[in-house]
N, C-alpha and C. Protein backbone atom coordinates (compact mmCIF):
# COMPACT_ATOMS: atom_id res chain seq x y z
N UNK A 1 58.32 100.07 104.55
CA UNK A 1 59.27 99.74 105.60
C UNK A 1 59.72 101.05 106.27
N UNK A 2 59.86 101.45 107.31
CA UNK A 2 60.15 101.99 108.55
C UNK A 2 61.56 101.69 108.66
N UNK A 3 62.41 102.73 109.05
CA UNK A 3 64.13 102.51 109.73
C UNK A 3 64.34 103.66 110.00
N UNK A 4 64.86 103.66 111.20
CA UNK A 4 65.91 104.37 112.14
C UNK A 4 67.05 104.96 111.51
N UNK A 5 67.46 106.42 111.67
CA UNK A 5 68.82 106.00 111.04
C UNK A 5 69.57 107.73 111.69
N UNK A 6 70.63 107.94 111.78
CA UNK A 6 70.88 109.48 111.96
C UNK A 6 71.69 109.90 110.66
N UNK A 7 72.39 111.12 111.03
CA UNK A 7 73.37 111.68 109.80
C UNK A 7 74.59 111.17 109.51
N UNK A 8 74.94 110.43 110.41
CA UNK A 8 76.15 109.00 110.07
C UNK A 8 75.92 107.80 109.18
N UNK A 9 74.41 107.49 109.55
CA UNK A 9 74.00 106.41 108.42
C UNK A 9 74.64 106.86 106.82
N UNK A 10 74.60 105.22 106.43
CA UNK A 10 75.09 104.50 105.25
C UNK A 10 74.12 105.50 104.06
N UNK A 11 74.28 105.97 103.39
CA UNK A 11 73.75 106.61 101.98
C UNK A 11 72.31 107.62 103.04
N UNK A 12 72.76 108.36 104.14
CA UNK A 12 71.53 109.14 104.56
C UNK A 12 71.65 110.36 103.68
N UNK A 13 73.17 110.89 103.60
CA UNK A 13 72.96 112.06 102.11
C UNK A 13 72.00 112.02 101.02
N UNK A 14 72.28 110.29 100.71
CA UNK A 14 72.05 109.84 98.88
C UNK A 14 70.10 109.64 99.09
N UNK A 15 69.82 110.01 100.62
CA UNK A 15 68.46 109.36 100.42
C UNK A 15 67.47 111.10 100.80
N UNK A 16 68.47 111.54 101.74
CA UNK A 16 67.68 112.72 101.81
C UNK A 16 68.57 114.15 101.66
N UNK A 17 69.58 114.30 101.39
CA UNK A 17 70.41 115.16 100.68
C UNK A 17 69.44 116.26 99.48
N UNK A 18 68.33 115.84 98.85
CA UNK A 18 67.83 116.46 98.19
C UNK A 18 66.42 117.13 98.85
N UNK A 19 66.22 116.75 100.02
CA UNK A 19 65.35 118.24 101.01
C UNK A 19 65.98 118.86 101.85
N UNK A 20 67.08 119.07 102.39
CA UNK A 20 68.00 119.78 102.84
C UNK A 20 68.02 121.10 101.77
N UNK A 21 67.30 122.16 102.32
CA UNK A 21 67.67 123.14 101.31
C UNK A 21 66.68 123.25 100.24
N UNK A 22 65.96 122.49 99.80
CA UNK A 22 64.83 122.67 99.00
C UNK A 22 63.40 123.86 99.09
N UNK A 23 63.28 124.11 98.27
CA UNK A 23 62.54 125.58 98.28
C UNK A 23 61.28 124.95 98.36
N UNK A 24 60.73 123.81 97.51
CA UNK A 24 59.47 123.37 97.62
C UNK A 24 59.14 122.78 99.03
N UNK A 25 60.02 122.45 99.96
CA UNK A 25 59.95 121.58 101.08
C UNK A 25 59.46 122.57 101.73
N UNK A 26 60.89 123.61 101.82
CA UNK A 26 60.09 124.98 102.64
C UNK A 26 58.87 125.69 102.21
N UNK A 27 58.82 125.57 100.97
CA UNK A 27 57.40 126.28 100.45
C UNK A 27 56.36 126.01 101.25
N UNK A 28 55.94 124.67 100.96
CA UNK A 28 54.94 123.81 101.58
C UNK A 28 55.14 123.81 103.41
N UNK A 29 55.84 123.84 103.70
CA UNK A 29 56.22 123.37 105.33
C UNK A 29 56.35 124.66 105.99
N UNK A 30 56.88 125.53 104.90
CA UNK A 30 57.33 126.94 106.39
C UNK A 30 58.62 126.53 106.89
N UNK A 31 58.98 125.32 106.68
CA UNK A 31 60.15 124.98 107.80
C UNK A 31 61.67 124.74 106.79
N UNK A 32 62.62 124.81 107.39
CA UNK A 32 63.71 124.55 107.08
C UNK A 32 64.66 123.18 107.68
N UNK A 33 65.13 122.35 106.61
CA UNK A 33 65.24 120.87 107.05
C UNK A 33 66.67 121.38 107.58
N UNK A 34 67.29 120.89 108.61
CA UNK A 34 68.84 120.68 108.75
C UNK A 34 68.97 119.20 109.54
N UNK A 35 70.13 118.63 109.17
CA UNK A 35 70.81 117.59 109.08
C UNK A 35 71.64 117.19 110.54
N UNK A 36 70.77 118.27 111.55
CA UNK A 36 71.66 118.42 112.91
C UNK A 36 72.02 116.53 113.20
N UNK A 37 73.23 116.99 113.89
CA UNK A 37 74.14 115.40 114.62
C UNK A 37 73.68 114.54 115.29
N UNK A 38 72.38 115.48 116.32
CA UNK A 38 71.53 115.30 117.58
C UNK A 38 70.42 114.64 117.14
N UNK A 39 70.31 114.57 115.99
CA UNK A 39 68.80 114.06 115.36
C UNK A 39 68.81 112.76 114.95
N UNK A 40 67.29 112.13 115.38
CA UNK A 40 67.29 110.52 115.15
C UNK A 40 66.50 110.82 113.46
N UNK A 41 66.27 110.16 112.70
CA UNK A 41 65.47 110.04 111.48
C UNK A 41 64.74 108.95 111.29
N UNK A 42 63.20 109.12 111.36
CA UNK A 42 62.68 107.76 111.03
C UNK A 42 61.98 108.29 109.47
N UNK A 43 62.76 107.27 108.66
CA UNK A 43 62.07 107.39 106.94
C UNK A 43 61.15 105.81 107.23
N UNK A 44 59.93 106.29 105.79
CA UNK A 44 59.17 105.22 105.32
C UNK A 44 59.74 105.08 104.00
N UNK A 45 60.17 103.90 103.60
CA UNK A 45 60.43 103.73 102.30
C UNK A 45 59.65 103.20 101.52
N UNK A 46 59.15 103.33 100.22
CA UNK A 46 58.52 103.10 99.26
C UNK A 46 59.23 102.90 98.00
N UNK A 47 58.93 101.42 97.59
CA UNK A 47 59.87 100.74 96.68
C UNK A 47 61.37 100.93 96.64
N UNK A 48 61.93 101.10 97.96
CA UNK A 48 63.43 101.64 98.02
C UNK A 48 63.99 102.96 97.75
N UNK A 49 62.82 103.80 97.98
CA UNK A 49 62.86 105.30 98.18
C UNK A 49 62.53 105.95 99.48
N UNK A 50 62.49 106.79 100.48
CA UNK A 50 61.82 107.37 101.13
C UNK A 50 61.10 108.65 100.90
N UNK A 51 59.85 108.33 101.34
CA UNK A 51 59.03 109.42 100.80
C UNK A 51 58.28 110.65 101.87
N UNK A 52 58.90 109.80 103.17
CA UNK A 52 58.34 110.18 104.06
C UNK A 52 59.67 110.22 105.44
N UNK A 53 59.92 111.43 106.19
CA UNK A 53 60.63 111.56 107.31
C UNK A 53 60.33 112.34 108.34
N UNK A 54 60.56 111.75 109.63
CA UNK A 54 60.34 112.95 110.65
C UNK A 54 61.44 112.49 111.44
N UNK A 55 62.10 113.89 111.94
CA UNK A 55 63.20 113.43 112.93
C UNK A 55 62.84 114.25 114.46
N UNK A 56 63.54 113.72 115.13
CA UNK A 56 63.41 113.75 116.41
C UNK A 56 65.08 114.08 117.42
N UNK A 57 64.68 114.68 118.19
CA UNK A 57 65.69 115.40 119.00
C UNK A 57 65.48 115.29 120.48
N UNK A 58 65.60 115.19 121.39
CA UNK A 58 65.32 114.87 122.83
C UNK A 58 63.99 115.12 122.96
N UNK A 59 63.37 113.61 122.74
CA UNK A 59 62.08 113.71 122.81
C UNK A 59 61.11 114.55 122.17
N UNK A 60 61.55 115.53 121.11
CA UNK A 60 60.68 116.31 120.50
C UNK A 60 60.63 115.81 118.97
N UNK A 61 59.68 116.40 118.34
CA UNK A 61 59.83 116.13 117.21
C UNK A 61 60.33 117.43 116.28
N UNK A 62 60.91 117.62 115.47
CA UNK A 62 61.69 119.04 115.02
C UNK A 62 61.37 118.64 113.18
N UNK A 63 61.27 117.67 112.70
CA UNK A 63 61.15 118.18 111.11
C UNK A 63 60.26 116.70 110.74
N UNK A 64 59.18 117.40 109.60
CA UNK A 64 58.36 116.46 109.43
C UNK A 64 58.09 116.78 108.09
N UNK A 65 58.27 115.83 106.84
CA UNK A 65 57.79 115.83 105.57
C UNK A 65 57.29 114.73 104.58
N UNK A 66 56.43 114.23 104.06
CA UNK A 66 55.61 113.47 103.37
C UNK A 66 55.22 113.49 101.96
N UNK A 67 55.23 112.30 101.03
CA UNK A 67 54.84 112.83 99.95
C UNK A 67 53.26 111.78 99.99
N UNK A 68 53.10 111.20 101.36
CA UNK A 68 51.98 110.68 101.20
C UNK A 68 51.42 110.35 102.35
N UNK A 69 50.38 110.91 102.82
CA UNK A 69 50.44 111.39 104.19
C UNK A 69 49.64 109.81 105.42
N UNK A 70 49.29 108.62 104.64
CA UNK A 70 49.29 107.46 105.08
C UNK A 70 50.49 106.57 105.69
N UNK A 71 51.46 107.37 104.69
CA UNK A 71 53.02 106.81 105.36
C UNK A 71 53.33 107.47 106.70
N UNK A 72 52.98 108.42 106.70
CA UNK A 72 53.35 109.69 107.82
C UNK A 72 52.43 109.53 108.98
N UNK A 73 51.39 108.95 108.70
CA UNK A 73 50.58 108.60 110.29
C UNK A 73 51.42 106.91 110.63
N UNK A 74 52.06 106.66 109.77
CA UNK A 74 52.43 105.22 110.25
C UNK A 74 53.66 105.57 110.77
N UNK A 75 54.28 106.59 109.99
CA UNK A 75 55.96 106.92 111.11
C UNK A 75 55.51 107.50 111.97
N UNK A 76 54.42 108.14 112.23
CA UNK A 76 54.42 108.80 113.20
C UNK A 76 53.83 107.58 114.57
N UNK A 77 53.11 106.98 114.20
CA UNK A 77 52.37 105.88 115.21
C UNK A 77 53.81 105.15 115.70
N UNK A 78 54.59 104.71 114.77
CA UNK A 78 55.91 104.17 114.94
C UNK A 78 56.42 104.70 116.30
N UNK A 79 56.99 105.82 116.24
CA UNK A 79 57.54 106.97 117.01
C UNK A 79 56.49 106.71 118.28
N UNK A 80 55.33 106.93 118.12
CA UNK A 80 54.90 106.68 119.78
C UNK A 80 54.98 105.35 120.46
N UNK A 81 55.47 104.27 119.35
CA UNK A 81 55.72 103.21 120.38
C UNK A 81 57.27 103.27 121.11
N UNK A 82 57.76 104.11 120.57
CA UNK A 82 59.54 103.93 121.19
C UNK A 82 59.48 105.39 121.90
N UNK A 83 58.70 106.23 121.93
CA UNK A 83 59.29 107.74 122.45
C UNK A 83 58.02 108.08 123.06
N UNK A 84 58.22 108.94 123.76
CA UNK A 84 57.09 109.37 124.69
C UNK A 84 57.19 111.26 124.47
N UNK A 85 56.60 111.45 122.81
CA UNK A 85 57.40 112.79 122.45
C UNK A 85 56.52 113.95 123.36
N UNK A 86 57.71 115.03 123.94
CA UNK A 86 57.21 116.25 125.04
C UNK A 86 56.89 117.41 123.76
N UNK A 87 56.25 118.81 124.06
CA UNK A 87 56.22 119.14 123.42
C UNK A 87 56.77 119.72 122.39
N UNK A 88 56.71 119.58 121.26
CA UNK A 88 57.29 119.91 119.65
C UNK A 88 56.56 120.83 118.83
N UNK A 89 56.94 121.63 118.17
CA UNK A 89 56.90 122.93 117.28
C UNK A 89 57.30 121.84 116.41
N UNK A 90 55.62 122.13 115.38
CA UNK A 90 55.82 121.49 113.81
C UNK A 90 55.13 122.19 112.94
N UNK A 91 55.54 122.06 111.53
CA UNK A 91 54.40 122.79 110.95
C UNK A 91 53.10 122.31 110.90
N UNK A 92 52.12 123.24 110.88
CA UNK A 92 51.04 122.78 110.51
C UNK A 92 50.67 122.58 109.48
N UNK A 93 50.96 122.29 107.77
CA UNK A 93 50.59 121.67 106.90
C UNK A 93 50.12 120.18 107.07
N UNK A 94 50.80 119.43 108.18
CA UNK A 94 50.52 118.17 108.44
C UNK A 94 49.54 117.55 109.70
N UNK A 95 48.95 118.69 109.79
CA UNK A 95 48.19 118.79 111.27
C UNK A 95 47.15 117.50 111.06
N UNK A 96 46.53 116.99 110.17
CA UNK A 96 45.60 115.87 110.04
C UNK A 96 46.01 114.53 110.49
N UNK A 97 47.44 114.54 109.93
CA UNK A 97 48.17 113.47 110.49
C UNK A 97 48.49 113.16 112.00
N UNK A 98 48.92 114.34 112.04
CA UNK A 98 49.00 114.44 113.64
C UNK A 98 48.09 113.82 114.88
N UNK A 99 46.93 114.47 114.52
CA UNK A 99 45.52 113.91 115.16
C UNK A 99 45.29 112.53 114.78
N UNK A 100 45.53 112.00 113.54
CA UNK A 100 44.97 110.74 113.43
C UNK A 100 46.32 109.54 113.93
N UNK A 101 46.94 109.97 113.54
CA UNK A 101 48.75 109.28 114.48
C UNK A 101 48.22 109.34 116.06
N UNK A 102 47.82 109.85 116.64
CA UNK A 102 47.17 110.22 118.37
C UNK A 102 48.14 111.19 118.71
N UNK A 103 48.32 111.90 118.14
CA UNK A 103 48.69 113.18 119.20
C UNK A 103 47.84 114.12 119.37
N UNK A 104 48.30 115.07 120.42
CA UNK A 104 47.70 116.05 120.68
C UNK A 104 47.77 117.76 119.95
N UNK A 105 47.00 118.40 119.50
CA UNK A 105 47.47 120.21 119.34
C UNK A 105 47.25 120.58 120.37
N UNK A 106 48.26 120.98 120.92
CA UNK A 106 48.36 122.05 122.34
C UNK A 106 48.16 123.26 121.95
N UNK A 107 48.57 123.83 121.07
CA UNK A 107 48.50 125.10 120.73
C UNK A 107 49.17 125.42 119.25
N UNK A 108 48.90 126.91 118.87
CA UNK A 108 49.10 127.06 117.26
C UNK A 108 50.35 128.25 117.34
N UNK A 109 51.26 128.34 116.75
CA UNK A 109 52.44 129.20 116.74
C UNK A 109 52.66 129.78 115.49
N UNK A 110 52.04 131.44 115.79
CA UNK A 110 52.16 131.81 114.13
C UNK A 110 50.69 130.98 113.20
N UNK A 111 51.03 131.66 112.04
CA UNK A 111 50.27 131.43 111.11
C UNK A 111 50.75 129.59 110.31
N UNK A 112 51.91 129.09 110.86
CA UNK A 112 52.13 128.23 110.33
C UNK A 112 52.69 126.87 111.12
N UNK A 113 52.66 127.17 112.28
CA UNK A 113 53.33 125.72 113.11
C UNK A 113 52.26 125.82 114.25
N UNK A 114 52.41 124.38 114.83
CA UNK A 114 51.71 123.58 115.90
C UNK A 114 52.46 123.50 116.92
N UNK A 115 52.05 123.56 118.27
CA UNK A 115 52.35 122.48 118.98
C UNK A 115 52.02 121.32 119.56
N UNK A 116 52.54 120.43 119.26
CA UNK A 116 51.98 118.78 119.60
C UNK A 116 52.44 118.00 120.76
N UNK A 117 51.82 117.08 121.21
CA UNK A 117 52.14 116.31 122.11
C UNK A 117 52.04 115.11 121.65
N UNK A 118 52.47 113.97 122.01
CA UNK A 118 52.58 112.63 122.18
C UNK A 118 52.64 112.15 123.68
N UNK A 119 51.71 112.10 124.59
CA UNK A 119 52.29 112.45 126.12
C UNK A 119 52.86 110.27 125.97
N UNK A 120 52.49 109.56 126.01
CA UNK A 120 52.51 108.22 126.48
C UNK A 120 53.30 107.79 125.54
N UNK A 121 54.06 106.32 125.47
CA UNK A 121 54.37 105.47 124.72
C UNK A 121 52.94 104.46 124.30
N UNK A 122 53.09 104.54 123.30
CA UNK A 122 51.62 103.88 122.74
C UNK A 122 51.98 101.97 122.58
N UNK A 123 51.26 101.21 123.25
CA UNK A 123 51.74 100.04 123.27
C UNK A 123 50.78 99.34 122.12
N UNK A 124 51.88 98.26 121.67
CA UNK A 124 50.68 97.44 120.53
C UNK A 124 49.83 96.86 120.62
């Protein structure tokens, strides 16, 4: 299951409070999670966990993490039916997903992030 949610949501601490700040998240990602106000969150949940999040900020995408990267082409496919994302700086650990979700690599930033496109809303 797929849901919407920002940093006001009901238990969003109790669900992702523990990658905020995590060394393995950044290990793997290069990136650093923050909890900004401005940010939408779409989690995949698995058996009433989420295992999978990417959030989004005016049309971009800004933080992306997975513990299974089938969930993560499905949030991400999600996301192109409601957003028409401009370009976003992500890491590239998840670059496979990316391509198979339909976006685009525009270009590579550093040794460790992408830039992607989503130009269209993807209809069902």
């Amino acid at each position: 299951m797929i849901i919407q949610i920002n940093n006001k949501s009901k238990n969003f601490y109790a669900h992702l409070g523990q990658v905020f700040g995590s060394r393995e998240v950044e290990r793997i990602t290069s990136d650093r999670i923050y909890d900004d106000e401005d940010k939408v969150w779409f989690l995949y949940y698995k058996r009433g966990v989420p295992d999978t999040f990417v959030s989004i900020k005016d049309d971009a995408i800004k933080n992306v993490w997975t513990y299974d990267e089938k969930h993560l082409i499905e949030v991400l496919k999600e996301i192109r039916k409601k957003v028409s994302v401009k370009d976003s700086i992500v890491t590239k650990y998840f670059s496979d997903a990316y391509t198979k979700a339909g976006f685009k690599i525009l270009d590579e930033k550093g040794k460790n992030f992408l830039v992607i496109r989503g130009d269209e809303i993807e209809k069902d």
